[in-house]
N, C-alpha and C. Protein backbone atom coordinates (compact mmCIF):
# COMPACT_ATOMS: atom_id res chain seq x y z
N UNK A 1 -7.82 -12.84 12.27
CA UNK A 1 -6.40 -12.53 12.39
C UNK A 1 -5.60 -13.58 11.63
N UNK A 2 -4.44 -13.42 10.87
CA UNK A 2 -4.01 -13.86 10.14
C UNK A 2 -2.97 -15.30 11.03
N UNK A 3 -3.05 -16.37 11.01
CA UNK A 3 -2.59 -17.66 10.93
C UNK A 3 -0.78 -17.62 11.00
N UNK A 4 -0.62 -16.99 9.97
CA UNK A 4 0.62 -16.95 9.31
C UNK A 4 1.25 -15.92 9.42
N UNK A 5 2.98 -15.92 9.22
CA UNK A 5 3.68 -14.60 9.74
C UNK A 5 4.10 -14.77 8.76
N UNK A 6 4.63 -13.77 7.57
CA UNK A 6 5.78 -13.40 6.90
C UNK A 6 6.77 -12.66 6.63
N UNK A 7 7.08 -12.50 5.68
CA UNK A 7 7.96 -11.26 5.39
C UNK A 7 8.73 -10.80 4.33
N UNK A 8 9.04 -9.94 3.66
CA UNK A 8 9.26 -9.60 2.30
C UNK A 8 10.50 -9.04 1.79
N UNK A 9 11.64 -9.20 1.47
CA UNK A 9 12.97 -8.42 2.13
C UNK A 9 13.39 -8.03 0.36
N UNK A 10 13.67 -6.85 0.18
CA UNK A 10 13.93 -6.10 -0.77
C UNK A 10 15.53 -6.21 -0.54
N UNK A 11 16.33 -5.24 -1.18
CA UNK A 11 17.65 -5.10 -1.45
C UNK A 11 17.77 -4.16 0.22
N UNK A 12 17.41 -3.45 0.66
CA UNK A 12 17.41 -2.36 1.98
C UNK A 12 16.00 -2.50 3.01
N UNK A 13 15.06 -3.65 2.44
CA UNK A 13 13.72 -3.40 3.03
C UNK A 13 13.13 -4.27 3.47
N UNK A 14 12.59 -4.41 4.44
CA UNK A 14 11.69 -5.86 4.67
C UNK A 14 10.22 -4.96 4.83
N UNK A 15 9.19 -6.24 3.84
CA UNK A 15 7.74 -6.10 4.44
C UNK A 15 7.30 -6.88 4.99
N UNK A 16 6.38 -6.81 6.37
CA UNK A 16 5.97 -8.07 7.30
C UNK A 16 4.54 -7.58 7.46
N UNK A 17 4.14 -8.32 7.97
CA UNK A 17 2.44 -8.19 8.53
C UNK A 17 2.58 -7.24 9.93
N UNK A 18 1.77 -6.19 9.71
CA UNK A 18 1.30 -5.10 11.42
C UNK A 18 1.28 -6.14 12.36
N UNK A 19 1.42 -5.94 13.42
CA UNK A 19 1.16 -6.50 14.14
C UNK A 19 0.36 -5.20 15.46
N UNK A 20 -0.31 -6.06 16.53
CA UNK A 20 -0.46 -5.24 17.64
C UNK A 20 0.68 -4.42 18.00
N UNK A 21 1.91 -4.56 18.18
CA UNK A 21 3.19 -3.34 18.76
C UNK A 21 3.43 -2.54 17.92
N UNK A 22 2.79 -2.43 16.62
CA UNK A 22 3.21 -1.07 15.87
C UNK A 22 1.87 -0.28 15.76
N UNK A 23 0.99 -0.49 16.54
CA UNK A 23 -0.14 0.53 16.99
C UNK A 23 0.58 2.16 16.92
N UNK A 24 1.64 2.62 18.19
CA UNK A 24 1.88 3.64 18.74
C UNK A 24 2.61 3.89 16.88
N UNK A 25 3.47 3.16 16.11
CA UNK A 25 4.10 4.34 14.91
C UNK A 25 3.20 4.20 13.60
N UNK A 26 1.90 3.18 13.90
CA UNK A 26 0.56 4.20 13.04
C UNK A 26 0.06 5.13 13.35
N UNK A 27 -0.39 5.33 14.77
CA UNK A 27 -1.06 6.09 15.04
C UNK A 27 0.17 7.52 14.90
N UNK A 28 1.38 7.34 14.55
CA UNK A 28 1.91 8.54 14.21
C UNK A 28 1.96 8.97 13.14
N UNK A 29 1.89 7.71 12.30
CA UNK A 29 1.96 8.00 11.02
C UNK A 29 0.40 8.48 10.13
N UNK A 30 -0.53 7.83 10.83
CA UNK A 30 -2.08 8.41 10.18
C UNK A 30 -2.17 10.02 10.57
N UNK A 31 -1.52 10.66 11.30
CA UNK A 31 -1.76 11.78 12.03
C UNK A 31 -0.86 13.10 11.26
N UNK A 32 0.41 12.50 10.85
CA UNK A 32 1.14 13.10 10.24
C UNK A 32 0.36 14.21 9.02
N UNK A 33 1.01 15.71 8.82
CA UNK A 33 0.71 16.41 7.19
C UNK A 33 0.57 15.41 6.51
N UNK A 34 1.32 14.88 5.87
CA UNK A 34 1.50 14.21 4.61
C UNK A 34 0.22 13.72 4.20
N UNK A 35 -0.06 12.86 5.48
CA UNK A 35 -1.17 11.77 5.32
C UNK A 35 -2.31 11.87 5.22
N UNK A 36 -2.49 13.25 6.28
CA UNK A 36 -3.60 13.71 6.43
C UNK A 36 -4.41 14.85 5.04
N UNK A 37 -2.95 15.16 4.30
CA UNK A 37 -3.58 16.19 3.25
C UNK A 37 -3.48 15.52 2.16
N UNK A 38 -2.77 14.12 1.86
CA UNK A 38 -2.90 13.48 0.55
C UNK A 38 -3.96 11.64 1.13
N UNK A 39 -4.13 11.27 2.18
CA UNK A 39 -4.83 9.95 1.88
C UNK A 39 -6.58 10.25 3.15
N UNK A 40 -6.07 11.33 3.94
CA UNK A 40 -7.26 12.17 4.72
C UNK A 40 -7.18 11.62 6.00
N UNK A 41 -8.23 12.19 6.74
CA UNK A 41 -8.31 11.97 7.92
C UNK A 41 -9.19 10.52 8.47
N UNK A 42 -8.37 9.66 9.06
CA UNK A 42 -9.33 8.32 9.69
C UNK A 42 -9.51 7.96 10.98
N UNK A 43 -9.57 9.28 11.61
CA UNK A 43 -10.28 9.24 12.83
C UNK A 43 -9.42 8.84 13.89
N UNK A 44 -8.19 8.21 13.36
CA UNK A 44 -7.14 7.48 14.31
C UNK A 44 -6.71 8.79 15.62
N UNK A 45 -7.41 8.53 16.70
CA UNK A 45 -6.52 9.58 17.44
C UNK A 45 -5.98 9.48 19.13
N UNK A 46 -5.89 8.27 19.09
CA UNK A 46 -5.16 7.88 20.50
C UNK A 46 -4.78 6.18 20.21
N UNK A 47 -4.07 5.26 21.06
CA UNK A 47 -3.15 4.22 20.79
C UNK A 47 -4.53 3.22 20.62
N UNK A 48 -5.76 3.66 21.39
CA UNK A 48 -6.88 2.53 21.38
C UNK A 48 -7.16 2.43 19.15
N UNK A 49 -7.65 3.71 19.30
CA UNK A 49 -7.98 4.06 17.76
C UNK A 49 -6.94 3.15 16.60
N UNK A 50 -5.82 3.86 17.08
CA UNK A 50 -4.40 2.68 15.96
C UNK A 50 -4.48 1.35 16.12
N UNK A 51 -4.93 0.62 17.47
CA UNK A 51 -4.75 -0.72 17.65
C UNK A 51 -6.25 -1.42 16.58
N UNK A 52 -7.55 -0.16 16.88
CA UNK A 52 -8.91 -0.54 15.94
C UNK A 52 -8.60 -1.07 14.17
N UNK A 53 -7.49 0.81 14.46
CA UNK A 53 -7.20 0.52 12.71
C UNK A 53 -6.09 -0.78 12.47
N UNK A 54 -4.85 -1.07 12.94
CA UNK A 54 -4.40 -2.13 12.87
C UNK A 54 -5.40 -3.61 12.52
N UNK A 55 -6.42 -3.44 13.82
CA UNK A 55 -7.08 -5.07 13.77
C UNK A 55 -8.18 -5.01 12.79
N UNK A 56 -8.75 -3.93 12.13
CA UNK A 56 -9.96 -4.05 11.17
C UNK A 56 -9.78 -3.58 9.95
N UNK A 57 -8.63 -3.21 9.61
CA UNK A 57 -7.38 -3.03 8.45
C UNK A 57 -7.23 -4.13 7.70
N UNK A 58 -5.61 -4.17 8.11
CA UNK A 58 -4.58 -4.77 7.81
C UNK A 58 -4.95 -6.54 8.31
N UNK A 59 -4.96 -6.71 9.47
CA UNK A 59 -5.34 -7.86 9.72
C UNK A 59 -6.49 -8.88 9.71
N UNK A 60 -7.70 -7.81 9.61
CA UNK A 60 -8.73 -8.51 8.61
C UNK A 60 -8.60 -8.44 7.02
N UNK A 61 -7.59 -8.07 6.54
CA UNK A 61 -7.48 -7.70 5.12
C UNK A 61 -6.65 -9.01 5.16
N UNK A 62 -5.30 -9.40 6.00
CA UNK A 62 -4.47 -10.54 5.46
C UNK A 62 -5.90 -12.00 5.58
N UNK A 63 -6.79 -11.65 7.15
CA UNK A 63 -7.57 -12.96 6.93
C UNK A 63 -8.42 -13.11 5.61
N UNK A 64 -8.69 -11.88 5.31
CA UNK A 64 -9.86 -12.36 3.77
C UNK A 64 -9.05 -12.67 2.86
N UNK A 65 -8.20 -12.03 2.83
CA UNK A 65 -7.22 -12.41 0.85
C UNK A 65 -5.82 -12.33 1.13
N UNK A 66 -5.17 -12.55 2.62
CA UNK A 66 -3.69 -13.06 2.56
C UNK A 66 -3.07 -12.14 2.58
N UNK A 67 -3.26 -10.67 1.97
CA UNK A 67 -2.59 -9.64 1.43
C UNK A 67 -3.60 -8.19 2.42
N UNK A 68 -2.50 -7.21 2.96
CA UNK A 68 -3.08 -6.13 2.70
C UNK A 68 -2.12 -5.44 2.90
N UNK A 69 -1.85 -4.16 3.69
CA UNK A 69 -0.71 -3.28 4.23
C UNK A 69 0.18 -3.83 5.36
N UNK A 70 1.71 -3.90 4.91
CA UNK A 70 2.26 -4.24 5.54
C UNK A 70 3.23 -3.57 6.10
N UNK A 71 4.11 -3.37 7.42
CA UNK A 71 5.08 -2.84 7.97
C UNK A 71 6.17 -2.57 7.00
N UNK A 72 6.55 -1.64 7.08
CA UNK A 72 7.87 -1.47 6.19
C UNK A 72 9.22 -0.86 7.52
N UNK A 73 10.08 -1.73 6.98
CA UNK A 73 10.97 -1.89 7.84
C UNK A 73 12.64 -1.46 7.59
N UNK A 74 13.41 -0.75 7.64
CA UNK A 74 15.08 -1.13 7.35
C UNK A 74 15.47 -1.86 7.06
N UNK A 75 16.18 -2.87 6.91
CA UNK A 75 16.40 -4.12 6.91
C UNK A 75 17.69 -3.84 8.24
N UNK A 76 18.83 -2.91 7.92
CA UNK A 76 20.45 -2.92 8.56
C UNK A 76 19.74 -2.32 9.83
N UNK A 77 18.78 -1.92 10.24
CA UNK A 77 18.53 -1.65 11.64
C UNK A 77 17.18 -1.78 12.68
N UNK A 78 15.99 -2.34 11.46
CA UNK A 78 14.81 -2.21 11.70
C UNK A 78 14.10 -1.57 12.32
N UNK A 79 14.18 -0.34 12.18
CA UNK A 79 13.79 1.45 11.83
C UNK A 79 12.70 1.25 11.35
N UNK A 80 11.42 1.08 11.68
CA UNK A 80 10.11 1.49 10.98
C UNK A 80 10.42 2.40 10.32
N UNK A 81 9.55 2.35 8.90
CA UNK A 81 9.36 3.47 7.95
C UNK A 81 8.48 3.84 7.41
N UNK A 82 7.23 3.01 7.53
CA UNK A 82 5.82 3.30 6.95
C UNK A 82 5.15 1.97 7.01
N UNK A 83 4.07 1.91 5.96
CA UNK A 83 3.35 0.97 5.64
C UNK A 83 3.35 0.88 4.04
N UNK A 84 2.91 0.00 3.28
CA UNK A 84 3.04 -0.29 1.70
C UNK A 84 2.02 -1.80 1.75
N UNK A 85 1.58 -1.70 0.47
CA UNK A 85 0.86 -2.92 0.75
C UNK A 85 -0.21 -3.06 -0.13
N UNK A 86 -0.82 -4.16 -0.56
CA UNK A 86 -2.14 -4.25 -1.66
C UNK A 86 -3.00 -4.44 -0.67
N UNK A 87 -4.24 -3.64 -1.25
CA UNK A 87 -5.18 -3.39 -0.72
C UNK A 87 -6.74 -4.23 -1.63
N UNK A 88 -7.79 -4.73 -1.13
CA UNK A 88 -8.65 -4.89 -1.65
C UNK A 88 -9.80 -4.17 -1.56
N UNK A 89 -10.24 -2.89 -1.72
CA UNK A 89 -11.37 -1.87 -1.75
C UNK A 89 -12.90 -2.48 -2.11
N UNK A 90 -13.76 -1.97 -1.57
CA UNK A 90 -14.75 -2.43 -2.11
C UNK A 90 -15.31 -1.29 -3.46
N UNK A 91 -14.62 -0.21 -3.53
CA UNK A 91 -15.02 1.04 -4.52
C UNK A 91 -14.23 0.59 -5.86
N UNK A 92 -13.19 -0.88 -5.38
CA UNK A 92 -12.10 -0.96 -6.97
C UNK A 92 -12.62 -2.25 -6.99
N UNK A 93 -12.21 -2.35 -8.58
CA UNK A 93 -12.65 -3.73 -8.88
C UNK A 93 -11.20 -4.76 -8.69
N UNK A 94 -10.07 -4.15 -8.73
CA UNK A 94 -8.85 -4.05 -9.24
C UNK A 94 -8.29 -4.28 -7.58
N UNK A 95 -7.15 -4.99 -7.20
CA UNK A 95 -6.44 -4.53 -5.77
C UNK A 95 -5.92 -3.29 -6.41
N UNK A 96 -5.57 -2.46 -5.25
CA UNK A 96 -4.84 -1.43 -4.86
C UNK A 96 -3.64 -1.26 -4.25
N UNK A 97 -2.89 -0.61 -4.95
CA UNK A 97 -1.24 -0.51 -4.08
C UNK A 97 -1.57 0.71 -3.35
N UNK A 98 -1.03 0.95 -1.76
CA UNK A 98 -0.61 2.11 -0.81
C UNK A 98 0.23 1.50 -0.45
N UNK A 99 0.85 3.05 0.23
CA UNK A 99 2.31 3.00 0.62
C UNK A 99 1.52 4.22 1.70
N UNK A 100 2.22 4.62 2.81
CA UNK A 100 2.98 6.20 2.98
C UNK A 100 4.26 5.64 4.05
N UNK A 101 4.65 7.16 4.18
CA UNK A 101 6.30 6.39 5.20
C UNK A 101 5.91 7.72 5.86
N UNK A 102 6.52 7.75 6.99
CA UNK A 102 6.67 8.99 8.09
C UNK A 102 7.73 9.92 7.27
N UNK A 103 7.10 11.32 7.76
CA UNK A 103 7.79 12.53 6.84
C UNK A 103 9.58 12.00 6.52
N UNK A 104 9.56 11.85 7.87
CA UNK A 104 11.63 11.70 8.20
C UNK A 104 12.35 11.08 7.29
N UNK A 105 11.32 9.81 6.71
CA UNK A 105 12.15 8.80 5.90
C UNK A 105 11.84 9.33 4.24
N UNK A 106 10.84 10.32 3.77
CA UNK A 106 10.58 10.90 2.66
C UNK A 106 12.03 10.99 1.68
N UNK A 107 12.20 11.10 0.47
CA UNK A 107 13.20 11.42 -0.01
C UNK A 107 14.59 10.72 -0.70
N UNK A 108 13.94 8.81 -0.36
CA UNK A 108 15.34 8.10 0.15
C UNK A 108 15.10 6.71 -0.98
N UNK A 109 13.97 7.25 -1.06
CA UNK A 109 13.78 5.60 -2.42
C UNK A 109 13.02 5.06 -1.71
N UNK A 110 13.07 4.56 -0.70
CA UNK A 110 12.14 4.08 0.13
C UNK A 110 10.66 3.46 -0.73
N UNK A 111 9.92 4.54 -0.41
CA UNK A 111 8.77 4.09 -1.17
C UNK A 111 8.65 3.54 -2.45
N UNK A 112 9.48 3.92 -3.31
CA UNK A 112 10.32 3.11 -4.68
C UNK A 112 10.21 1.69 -4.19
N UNK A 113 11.54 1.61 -3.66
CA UNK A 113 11.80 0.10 -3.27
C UNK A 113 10.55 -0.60 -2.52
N UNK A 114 9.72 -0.48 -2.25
CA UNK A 114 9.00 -0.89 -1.48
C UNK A 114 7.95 -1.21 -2.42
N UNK A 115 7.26 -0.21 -3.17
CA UNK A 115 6.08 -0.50 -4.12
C UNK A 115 6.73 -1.70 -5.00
N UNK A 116 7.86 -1.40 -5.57
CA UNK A 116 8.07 -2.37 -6.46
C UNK A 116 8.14 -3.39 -5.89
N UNK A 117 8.43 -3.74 -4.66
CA UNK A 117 8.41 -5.31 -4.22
C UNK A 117 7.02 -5.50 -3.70
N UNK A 118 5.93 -5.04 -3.78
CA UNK A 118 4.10 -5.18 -3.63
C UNK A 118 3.70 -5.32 -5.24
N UNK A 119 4.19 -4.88 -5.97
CA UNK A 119 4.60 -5.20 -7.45
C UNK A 119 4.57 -6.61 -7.64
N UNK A 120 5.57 -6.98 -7.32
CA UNK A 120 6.51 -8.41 -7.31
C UNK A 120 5.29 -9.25 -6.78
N UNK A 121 5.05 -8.87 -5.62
CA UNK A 121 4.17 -9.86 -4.79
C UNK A 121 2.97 -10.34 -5.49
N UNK A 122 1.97 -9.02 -6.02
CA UNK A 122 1.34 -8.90 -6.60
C UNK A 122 1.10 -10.02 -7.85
N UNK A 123 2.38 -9.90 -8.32
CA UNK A 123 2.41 -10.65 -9.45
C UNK A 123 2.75 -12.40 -9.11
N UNK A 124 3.76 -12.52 -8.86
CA UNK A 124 4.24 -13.84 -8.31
C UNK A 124 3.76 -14.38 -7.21
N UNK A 125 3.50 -13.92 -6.27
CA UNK A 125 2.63 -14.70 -4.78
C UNK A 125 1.40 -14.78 -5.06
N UNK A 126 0.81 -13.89 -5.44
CA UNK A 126 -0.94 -13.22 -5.23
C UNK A 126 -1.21 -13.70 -7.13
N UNK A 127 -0.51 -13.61 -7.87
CA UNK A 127 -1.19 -14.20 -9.44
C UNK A 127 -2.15 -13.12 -9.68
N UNK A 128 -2.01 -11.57 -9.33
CA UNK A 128 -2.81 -10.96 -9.78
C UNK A 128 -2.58 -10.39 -11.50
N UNK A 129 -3.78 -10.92 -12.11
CA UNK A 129 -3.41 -9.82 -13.39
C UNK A 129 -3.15 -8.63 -13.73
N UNK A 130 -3.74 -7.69 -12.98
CA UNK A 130 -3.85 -6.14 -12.78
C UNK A 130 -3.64 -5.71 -11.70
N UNK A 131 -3.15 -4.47 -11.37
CA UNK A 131 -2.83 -3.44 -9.87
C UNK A 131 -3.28 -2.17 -10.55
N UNK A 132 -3.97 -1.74 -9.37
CA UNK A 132 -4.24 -0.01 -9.31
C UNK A 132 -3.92 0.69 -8.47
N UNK A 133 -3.44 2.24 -8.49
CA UNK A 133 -3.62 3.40 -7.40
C UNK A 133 -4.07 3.92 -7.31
N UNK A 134 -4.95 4.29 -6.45
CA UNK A 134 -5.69 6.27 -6.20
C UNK A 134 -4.63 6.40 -5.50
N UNK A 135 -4.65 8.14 -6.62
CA UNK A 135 -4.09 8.95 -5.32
C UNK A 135 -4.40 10.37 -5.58
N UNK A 136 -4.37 11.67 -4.68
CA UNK A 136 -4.56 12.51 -5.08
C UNK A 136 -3.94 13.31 -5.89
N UNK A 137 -4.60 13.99 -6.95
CA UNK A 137 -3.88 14.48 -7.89
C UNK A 137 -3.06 15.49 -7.87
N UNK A 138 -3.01 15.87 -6.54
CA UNK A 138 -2.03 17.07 -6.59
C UNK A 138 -0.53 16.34 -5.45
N UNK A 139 -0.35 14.84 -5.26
CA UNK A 139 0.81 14.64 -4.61
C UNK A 139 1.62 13.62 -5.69
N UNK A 140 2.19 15.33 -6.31
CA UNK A 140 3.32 15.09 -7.55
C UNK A 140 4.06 13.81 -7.37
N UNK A 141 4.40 13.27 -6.07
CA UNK A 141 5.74 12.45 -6.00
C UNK A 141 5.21 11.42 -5.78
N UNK A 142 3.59 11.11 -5.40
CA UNK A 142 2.94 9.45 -5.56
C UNK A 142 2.79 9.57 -7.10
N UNK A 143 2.37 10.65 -7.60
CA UNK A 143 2.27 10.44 -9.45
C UNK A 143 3.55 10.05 -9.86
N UNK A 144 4.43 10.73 -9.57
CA UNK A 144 5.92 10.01 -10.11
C UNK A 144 6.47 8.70 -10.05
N UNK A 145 5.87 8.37 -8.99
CA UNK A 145 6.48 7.30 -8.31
C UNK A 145 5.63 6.12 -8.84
N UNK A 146 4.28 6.02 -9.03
CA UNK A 146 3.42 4.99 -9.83
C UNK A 146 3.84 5.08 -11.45
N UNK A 147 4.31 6.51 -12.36
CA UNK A 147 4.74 6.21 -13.41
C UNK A 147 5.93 5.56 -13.35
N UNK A 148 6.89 5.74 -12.63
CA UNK A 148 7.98 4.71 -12.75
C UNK A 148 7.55 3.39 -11.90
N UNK A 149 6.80 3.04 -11.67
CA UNK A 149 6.52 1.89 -11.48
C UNK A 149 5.67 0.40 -12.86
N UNK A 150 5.80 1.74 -13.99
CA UNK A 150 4.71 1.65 -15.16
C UNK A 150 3.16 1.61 -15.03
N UNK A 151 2.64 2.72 -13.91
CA UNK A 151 1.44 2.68 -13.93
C UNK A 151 0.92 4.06 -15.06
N UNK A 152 0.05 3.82 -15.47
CA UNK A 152 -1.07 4.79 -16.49
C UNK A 152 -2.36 5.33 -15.91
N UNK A 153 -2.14 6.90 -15.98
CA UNK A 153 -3.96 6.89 -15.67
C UNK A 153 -4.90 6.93 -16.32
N UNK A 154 -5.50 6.56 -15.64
CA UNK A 154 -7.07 5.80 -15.91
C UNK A 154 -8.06 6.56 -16.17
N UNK A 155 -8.20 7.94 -15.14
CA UNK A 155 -9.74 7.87 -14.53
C UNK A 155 -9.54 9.17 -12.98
N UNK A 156 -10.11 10.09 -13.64
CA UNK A 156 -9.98 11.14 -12.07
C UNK A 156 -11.83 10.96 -12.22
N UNK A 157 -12.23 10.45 -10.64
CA UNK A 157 -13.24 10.25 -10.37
C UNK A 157 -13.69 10.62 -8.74
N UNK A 158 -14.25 11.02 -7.96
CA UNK A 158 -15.13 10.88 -6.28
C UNK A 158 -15.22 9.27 -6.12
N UNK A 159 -14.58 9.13 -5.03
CA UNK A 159 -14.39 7.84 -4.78
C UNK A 159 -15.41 8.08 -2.96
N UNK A 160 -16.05 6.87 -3.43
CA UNK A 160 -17.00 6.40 -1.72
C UNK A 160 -15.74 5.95 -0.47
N UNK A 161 -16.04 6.24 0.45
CA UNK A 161 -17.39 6.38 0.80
C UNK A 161 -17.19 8.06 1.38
N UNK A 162 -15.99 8.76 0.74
CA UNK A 162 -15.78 10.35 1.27
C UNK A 162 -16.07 10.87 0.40
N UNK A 163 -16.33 10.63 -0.69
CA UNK A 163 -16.16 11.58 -1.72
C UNK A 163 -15.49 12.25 -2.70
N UNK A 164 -14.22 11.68 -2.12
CA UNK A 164 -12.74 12.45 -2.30
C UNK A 164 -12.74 12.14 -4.05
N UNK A 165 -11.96 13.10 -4.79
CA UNK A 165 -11.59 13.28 -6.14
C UNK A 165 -10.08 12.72 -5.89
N UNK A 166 -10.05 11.55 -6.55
CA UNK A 166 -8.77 10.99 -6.65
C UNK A 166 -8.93 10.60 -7.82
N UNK A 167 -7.05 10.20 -8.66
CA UNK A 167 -7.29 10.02 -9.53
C UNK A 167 -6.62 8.42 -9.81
N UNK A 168 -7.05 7.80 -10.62
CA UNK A 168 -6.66 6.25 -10.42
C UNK A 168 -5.77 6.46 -11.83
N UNK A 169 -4.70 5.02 -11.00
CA UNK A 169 -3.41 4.69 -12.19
C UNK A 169 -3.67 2.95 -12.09
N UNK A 170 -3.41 2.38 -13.06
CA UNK A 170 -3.50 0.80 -12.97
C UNK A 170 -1.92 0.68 -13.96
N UNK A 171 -2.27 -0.58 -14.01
CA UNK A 171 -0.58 -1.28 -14.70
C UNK A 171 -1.79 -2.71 -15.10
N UNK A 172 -1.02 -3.44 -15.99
CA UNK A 172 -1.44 -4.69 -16.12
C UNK A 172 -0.16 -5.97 -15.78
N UNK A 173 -0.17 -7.14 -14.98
CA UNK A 173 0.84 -7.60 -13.95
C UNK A 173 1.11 -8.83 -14.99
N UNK A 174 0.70 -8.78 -16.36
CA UNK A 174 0.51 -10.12 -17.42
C UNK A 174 1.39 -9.83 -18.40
N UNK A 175 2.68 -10.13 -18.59
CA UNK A 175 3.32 -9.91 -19.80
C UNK A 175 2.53 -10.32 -21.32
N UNK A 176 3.57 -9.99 -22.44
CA UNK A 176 2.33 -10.65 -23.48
C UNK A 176 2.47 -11.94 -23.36
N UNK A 177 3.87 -12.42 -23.39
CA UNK A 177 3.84 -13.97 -23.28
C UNK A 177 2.79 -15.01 -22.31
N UNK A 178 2.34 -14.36 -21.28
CA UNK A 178 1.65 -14.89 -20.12
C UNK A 178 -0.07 -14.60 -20.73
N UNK A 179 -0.25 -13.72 -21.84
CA UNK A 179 -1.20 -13.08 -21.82
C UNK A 179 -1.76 -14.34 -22.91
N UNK A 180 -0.77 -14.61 -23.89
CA UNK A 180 -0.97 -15.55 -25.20
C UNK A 180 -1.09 -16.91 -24.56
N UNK A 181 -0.68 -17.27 -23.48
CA UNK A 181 -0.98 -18.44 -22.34
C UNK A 181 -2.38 -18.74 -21.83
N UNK A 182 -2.16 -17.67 -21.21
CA UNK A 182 -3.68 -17.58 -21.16
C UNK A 182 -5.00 -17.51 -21.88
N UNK A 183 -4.72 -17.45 -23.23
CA UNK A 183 -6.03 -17.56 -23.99
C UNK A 183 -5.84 -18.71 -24.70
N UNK A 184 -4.95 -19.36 -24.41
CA UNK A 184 -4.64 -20.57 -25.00
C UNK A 184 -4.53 -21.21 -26.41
């Protein structure tokens, strides 16, 4: 379990680390259409299940590498709205950006504002060179939403350990100037 508390505050948004009390609005949110027909089904199905996925998630993800999915929040009322967050996969070589938000908040920028500041993080906190997404190829508005983020795809491939045909987008997080730095 992660040591440290933070938090990430966008222009309308804060990201913080899950904690145990947002068990009950994962377990609403893994359950939801959305989630279930674009990132699938994870078994989450009572408050014990959300508290599993919370602690062998997100919070063993911040203890290995500092970073994983984090609460996404309102800022003017602190209104849960989803989760967003880099991910470290063992199927990518690359971290991974996810997001989803509960249907209600769909529509609002939200997930915009939010990726781009896992973006940010990505780059400036975490010093990552590269970010990637799967996502499925038929949820038009995560494809939209990673091209305006300047992601490119890569690669429609069956990803372990389901099988699933997703298709991956990456970005590179190294300007050229940083890039000519680096090779010294």
């Amino acid at each position: 379990m992660s040591t440290t508390h933070w938090s990430c505050l966008s222009a309308r948004l804060r990201l913080r680390e899950l904690r145990a009390d947002d068990a009950p609005r994962v377990l609403a949110l893994v359950n939801e259409p959305g989630w279930l027909r674009h990132i699938g089904d994870r078994g989450v199905r009572d408050l014990a299940d959300a508290l599993a996925y919370v602690r062998d998630g997100p919070l063993a993800m911040y203890a290995r590498h500092g970073f994983g999915l984090w609460a996404l929040e309102r800022r003017e009322d602190e209104v849960w709205l989803g989760m967003c967050g880099l991910l470290k996969r063992e199927t990518l070589a690359d971290v991974d950006l996810g997001y989803a938000l509960l249907q209600e908040h769909w529509g609002r920028g939200y997930a915009l504002e939010a990726a781009q500041a896992c973006v940010a993080l990505a780059r400036e906190r975490f010093g990552l060179a590269r970010l990637v997404a799967i996502v499925d190829p038929q949820n038009a508005a995560s494809i939209r939403l990673l091209c305006r983020l300047g992601m490119r795809h890569e690669d429609t491939r069956a990803f372990a350990p389901r099988g699933e045909t997703l298709a991956l987008y990456g970005m590179s997080l190294i300007d050229n100037a940083d890039a000519e730095d680096r090779r010294g």
